[in-house]
Protein backbone atom coordinates (compact mmCIF):
# COMPACT_ATOMS: atom_id res chain seq x y z
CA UNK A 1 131.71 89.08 -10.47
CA UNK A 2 128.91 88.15 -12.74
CA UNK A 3 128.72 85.01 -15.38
CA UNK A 4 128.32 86.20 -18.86
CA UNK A 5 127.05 84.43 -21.81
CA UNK A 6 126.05 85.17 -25.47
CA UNK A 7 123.03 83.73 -25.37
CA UNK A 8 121.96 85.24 -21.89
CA UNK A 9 121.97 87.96 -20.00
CA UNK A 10 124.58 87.85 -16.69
CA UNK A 11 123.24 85.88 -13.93
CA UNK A 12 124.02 88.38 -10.78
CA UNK A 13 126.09 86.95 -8.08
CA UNK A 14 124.00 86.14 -4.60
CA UNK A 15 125.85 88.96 -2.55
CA UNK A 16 125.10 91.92 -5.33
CA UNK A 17 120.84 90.42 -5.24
CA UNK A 18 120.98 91.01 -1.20
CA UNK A 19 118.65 93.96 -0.11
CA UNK A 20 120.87 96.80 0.60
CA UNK A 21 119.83 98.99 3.33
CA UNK A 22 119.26 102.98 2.39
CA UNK A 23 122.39 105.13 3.27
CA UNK A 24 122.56 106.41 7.44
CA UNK A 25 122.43 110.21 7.76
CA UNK A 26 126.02 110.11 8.80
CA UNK A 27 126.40 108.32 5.41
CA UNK A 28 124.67 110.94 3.28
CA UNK A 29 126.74 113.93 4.82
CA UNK A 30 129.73 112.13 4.20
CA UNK A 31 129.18 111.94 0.60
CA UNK A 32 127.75 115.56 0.07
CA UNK A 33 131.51 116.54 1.99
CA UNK A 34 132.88 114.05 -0.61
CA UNK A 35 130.87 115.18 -3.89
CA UNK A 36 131.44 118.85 -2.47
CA UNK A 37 135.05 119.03 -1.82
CA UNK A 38 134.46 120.66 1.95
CA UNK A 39 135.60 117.65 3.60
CA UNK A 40 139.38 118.24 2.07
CA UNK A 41 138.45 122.03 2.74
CA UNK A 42 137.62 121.02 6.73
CA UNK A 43 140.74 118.82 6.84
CA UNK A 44 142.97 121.18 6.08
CA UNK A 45 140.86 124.00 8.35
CA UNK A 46 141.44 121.49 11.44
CA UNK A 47 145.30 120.61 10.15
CA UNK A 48 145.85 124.58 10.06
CA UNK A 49 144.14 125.06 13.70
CA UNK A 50 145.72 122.26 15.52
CA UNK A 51 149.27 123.63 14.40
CA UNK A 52 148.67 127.01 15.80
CA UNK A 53 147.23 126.01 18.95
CA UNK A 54 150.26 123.37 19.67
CA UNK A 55 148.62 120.55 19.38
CA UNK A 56 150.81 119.00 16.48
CA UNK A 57 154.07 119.83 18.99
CA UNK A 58 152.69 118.07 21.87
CA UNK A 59 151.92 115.04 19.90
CA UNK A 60 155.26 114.73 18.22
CA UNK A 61 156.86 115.03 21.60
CA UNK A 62 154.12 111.88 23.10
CA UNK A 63 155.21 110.09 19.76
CA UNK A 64 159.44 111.15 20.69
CA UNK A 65 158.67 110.51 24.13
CA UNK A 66 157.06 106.87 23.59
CA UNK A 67 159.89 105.78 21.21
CA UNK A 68 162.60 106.79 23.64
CA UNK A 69 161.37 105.00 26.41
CA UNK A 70 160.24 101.58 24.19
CA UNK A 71 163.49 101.91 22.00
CA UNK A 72 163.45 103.37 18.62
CA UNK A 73 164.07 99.93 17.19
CA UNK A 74 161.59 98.39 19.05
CA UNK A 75 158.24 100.69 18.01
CA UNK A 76 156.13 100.67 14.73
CA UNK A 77 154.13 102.98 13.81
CA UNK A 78 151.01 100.83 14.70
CA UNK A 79 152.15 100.95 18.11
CA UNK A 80 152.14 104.66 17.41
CA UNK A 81 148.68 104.93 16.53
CA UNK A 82 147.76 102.77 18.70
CA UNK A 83 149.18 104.46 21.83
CA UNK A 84 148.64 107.97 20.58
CA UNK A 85 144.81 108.29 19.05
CA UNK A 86 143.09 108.30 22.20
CA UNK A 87 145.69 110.82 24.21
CA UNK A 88 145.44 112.90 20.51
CA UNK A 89 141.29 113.06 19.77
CA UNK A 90 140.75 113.35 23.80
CA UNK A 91 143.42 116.66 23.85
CA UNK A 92 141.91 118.73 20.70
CA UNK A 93 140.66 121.95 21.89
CA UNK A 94 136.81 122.19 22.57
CA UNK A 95 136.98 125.86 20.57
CA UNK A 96 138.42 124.02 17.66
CA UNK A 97 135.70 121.38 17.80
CA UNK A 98 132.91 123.63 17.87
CA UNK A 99 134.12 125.70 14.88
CA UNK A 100 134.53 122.90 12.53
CA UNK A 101 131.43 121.26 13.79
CA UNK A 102 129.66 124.50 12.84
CA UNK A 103 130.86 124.84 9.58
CA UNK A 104 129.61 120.95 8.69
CA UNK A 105 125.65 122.62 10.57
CA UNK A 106 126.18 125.69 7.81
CA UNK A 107 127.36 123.91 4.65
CA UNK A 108 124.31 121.15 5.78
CA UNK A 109 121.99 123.84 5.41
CA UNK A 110 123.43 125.34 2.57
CA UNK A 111 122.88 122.21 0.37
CA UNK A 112 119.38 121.56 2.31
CA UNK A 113 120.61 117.93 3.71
């Protein structure tokens, strides 16, 4: 938040005069995705892929499975997450991976990143 007066102009506060450091690569992409609109594009690619391969169904019945045996009162959805993620990003299909990893390499080289 910066201090305003009439008589001068707003003193910047101590965090906004820090140095910033120049965006990452991984940063960049993620904007040109953003600014582009491919990264909603890609999302729903890999949401329309995992569904017909299965691997929606087999993580509904790990997320069925995990409440059953903890009690359906007795799970959030944290512990969802939590329990799930790892069992979910380790089990998508390598064909799946490759496709949407190169449609990011073309769309890179179609904007010259």
């Amino acid at each position: 938040m910066r201090r305003t007066s009439i008589n001068r102009p707003p003193t910047p506060d101590p965090e906004e005069s820090e140095i910033r450091e120049p965006p990452s690569l991984q940063d960049l992409v993620n904007i040109k995705l953003l600014e582009s609109g491919e990264k909603e594009r890609l999302k729903e690619l890999l949401r329309e892929r995992l569904i017909e391969c299965g691997w929606r169904d087999e993580m509904k019945a790990l997320c069925r499975s995990y409440a059953r045996k903890k009690g359906r009162n007795n799970v959030t959805v944290d512990d969802l997450i939590h329990v799930i993620t790892p069992k979910g990003r380790a089990s998508i299909p390598d064909p799946i991976k490759a496709e949407l990893l190169r449609k990011i390499r073309s769309f890179l080289v179609a904007t010259a990143l």
